[in-house]
Protein backbone atom coordinates (compact mmCIF):
# COMPACT_ATOMS: atom_id res chain seq x y z
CA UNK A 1 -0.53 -14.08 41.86
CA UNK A 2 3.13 -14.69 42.84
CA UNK A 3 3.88 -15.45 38.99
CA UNK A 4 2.12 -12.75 37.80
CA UNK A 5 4.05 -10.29 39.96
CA UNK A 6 7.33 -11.73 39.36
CA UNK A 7 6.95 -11.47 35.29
CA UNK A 8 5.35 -8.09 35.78
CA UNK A 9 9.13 -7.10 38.10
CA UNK A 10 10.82 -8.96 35.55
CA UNK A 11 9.56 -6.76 32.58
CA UNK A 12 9.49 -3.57 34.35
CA UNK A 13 13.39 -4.22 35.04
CA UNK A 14 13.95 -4.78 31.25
CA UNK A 15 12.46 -1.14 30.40
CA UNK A 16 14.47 0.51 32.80
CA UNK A 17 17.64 -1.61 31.44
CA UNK A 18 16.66 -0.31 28.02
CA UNK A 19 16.52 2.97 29.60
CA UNK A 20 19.76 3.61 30.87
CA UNK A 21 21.67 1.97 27.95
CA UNK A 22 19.97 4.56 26.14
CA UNK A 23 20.19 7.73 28.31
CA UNK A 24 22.35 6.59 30.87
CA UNK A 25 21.98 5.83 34.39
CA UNK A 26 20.24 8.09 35.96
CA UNK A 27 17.67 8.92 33.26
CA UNK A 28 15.13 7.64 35.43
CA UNK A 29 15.61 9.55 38.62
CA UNK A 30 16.56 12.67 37.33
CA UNK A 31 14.47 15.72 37.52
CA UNK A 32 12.45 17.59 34.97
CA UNK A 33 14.09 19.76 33.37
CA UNK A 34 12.78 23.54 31.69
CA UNK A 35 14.40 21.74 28.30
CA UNK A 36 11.90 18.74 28.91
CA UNK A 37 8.66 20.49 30.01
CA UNK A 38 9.23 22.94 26.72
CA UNK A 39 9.38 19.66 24.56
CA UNK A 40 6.32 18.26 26.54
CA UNK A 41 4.93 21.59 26.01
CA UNK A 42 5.79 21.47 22.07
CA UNK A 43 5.06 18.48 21.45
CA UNK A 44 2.69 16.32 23.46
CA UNK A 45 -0.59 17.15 21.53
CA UNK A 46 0.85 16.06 18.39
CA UNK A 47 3.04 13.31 19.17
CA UNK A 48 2.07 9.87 20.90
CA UNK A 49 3.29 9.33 24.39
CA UNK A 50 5.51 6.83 23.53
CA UNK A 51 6.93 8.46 21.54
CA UNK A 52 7.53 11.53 23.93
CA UNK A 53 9.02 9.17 26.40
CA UNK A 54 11.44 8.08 24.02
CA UNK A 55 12.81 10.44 23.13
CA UNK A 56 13.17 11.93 27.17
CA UNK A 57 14.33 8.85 28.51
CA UNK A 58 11.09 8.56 30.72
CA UNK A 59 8.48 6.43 31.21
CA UNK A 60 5.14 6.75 29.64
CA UNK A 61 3.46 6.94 33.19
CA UNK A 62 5.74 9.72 34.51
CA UNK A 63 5.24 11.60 31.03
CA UNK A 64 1.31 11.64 31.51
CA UNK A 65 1.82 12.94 34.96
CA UNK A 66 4.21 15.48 34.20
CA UNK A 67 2.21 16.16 30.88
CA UNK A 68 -0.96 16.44 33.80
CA UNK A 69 0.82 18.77 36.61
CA UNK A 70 2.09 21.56 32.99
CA UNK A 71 -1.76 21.77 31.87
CA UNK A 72 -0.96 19.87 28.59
CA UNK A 73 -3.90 17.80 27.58
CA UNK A 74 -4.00 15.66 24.66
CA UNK A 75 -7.59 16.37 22.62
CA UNK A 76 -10.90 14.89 23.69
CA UNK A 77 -12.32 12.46 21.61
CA UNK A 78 -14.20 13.31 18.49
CA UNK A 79 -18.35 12.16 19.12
CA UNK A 80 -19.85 10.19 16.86
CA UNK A 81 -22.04 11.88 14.52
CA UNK A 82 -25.49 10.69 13.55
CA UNK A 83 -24.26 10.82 9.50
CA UNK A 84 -21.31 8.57 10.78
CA UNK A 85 -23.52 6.03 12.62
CA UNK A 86 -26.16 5.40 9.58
CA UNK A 87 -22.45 4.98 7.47
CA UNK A 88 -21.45 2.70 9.94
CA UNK A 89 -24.71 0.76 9.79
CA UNK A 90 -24.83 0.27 6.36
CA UNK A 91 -21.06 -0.54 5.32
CA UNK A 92 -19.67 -2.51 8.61
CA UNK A 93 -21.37 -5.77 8.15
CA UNK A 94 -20.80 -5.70 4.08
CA UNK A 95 -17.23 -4.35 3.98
CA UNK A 96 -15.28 -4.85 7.44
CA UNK A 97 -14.07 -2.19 9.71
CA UNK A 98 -10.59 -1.51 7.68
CA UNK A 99 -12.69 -0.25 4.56
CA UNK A 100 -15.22 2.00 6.77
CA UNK A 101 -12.43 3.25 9.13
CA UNK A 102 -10.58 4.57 5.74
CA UNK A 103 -13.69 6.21 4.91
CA UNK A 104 -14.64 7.94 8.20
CA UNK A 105 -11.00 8.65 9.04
CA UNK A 106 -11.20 6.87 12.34
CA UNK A 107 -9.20 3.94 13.39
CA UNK A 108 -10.64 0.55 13.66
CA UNK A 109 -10.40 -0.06 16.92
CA UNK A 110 -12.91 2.98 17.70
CA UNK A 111 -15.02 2.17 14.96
CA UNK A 112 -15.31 -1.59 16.56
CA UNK A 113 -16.06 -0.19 20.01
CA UNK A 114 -18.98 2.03 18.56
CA UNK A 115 -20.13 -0.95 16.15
CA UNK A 116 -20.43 -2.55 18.99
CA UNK A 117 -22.35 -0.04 21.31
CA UNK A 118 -24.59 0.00 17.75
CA UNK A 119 -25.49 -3.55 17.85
CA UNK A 120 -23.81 -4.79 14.78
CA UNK A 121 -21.58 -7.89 14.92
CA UNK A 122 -20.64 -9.17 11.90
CA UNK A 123 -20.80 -12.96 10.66
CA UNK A 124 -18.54 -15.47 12.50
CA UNK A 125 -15.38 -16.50 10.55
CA UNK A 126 -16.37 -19.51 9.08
CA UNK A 127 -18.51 -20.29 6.46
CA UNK A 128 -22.27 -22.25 6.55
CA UNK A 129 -22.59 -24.59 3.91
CA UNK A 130 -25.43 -23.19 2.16
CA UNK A 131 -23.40 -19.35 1.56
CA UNK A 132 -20.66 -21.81 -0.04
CA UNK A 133 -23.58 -22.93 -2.51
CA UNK A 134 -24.46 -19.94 -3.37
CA UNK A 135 -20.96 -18.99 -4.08
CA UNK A 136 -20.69 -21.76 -6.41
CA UNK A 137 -23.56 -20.43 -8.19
CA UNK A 138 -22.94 -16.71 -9.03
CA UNK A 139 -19.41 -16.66 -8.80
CA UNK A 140 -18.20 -15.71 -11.88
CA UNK A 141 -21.57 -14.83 -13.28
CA UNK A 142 -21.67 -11.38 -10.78
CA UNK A 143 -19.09 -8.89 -8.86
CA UNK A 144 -17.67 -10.13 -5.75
CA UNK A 145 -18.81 -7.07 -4.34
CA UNK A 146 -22.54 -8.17 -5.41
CA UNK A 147 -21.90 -11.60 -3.48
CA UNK A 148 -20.41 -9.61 -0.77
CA UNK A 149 -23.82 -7.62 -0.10
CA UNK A 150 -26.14 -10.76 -0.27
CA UNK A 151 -23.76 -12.79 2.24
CA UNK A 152 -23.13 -9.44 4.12
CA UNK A 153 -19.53 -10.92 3.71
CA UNK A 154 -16.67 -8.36 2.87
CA UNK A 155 -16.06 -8.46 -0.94
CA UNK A 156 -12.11 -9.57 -0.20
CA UNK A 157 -13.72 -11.92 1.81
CA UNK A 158 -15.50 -13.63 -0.89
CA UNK A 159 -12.45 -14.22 -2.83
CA UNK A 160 -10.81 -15.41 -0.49
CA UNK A 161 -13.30 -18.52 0.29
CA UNK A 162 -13.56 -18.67 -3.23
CA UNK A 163 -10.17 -19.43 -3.88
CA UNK A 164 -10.11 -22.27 -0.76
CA UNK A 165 -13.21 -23.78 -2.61
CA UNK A 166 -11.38 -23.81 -5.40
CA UNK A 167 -13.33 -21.42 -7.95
CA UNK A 168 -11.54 -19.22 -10.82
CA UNK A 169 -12.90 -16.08 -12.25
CA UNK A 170 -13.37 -16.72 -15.73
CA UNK A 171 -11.06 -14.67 -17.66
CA UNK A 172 -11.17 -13.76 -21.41
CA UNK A 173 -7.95 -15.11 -23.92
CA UNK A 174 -6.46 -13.27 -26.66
CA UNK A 175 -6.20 -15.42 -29.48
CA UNK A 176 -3.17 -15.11 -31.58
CA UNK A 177 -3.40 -13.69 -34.65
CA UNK A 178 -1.80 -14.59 -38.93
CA UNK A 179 -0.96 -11.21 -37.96
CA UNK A 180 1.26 -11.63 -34.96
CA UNK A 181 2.71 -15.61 -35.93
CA UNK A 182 4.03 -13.57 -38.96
CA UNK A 183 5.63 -10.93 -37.02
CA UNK A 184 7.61 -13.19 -34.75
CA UNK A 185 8.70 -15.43 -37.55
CA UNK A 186 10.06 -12.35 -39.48
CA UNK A 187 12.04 -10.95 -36.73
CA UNK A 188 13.11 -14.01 -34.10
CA UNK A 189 16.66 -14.07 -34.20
CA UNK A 190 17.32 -10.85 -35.38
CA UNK A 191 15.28 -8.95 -32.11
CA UNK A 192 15.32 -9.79 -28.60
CA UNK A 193 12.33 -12.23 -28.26
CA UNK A 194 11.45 -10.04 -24.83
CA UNK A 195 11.38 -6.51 -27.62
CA UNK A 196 9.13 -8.69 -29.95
CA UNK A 197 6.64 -9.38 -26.95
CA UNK A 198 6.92 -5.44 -26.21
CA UNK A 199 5.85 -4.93 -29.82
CA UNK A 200 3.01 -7.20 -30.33
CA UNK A 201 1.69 -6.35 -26.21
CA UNK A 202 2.41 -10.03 -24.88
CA UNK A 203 3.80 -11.16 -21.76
CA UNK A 204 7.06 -13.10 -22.27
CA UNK A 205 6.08 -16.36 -21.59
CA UNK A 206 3.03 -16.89 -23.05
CA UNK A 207 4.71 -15.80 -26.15
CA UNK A 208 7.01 -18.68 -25.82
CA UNK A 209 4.61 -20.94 -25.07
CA UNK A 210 3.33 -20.33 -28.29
CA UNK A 211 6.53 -20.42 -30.06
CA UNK A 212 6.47 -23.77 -28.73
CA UNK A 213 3.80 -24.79 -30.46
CA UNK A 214 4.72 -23.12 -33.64
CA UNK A 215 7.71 -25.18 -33.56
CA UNK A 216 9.85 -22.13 -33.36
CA UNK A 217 11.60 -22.45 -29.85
CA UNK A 218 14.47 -24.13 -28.72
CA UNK A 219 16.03 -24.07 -25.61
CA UNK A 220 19.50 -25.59 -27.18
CA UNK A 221 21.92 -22.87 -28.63
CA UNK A 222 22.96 -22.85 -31.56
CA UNK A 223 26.55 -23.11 -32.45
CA UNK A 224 28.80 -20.84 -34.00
CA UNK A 225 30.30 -22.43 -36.99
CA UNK A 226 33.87 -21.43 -38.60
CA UNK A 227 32.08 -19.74 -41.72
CA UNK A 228 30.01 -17.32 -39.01
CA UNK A 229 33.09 -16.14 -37.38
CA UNK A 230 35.00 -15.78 -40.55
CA UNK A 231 32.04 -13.43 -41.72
CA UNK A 232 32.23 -11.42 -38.53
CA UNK A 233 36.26 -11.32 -38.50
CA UNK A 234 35.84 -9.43 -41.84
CA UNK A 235 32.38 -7.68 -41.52
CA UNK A 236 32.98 -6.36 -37.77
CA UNK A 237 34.38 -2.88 -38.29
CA UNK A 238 32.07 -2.23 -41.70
CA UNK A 239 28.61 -3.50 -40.51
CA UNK A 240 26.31 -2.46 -37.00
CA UNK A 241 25.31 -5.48 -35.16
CA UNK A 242 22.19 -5.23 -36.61
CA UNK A 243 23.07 -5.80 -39.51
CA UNK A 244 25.12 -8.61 -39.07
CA UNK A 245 22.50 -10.24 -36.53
CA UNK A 246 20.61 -10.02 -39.89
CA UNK A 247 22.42 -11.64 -42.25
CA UNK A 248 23.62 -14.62 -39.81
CA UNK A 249 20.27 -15.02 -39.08
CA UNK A 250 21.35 -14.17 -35.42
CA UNK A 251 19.57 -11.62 -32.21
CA UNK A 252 22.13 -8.70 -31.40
CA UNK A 253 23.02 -9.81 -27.82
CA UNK A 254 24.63 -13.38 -28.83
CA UNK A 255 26.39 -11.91 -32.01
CA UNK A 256 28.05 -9.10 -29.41
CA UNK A 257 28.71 -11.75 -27.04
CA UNK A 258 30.70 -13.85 -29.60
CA UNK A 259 32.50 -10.80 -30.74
CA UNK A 260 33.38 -10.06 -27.01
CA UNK A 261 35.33 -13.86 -27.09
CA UNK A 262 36.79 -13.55 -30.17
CA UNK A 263 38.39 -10.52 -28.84
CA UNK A 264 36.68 -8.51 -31.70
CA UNK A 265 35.09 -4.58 -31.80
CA UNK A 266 32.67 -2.62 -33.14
CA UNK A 267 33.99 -0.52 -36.22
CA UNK A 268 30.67 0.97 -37.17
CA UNK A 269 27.90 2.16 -34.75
């Protein structure tokens, strides 16, 4: 008992330290003012009382008390209604309270107290070995959602212990196309390999993954020789950097980055 009073001294000085850094000295022991109990008056229903202590320099107690002696009440609880208990019933066990809080608009600590005074209780954390069968069976083959209901497990739930079991959803490839190996062997090197992926609606990488194994890619640059730079030294101010990307056989952004060293500029745009 002598601990407990001791941390409960030692925490209660720490507020009031907080305090009077805050609002100075004598926040604490100074009266109410009519600027306060306006504020109080203003504000209380609609803001928490922490936060109405805050921003008075008071404690939460003294607010309620003061908030008590001006007639200020903060609203009674909403009751439960009958529609909300059958919602309740069928949605806790399946879906968690998070989910049927967001669909009541009540927050979950509420909705676990009345849950509670309901009789549900919802599955213990871990999982029996026979619901992990079962997962290994139909996942994949139906929703998560589906699994969900028949384990009255929450459907983030399930995909969660199926991804600690180590299942994958099965998930459909798109096969490249003549089409599309034709497109990128027309125009790498002369387009930004992350504008040809826009084009063709691939993600970057596996795009180069498959340029891979086209035998396209290479991660080693290729050097300028004295020819290239003789071409761009003349064609620089006549030609767009398209153009010349083009006929080097090079994408725009390293042709305007060996302009930029060879101290060279655009002519034509």
């Amino acid at each position: 008992m002598e601990r407990k009073t001791l941390a409960r001294a030692h925490l209660n000085k720490k507020k009031s330290q907080t305090v009077w850094k805050k609002h100075g000295p004598n926040a604490l022991t100074r009266r109410w003012t009519q600027e306060a109990d306006d504020f109080l008056r203003a504000n209380y229903l609609h803001l928490s009382v922490a936060e109405c202590a805050k921003h008075l320099g008071k404690r939460s107690g003294a607010v309620r008390m003061r908030a008590r002696l001006l007639g200020v009440l903060k609203k009674p609880r909403k009751p439960w209604t009958p529609k909300e208990d059958n919602t309740l019933r069928k949605l806790y066990l399946t879906h968690g309270a998070r989910h049927v809080a967001g669909l009541l608009q009540r927050n979950e600590r509420s909705l676990a107290g009345r849950a509670k005074k309901l009789g549900l209780k919802r599955k213990p954390y871990r999982w029996q070995p026979d619901e992990d069968a079962y997962l290994r069976r139909w996942f994949g083959r139906r929703s998560h959602v589906e699994i969900g209901k028949k384990l009255s497990r929450s459907p983030s739930g399930v995909l969660g212990r199926a991804t600690i079991i180590g299942l994958r959803q099965r998930t459909i490839v798109r096969r490249w196309t003549p089409q599309e190996d034709a497109y990128i062997r027309q125009w790498d090197g002369m387009k930004q390999r992350k504008q040809i992926a826009k084009e063709l609606r691939r993600p970057l990488t596996p795009m180069i993954m498959h340029m891979k194994k086209m035998g396209m890619y290479t991660a080693i640059r290729k050097a300028w020789t004295p020819e290239e730079e003789a071409y761009l030294r003349k064609w620089h101010k006549h030609k767009t950097v398209e153009e010349i990307g083009a006929a080097l056989n090079r994408r725009q952004r390293p042709v305007t980055a060996r302009m930029g060293r060879l101290g060279l500029s655009l002519g034509k745009n």
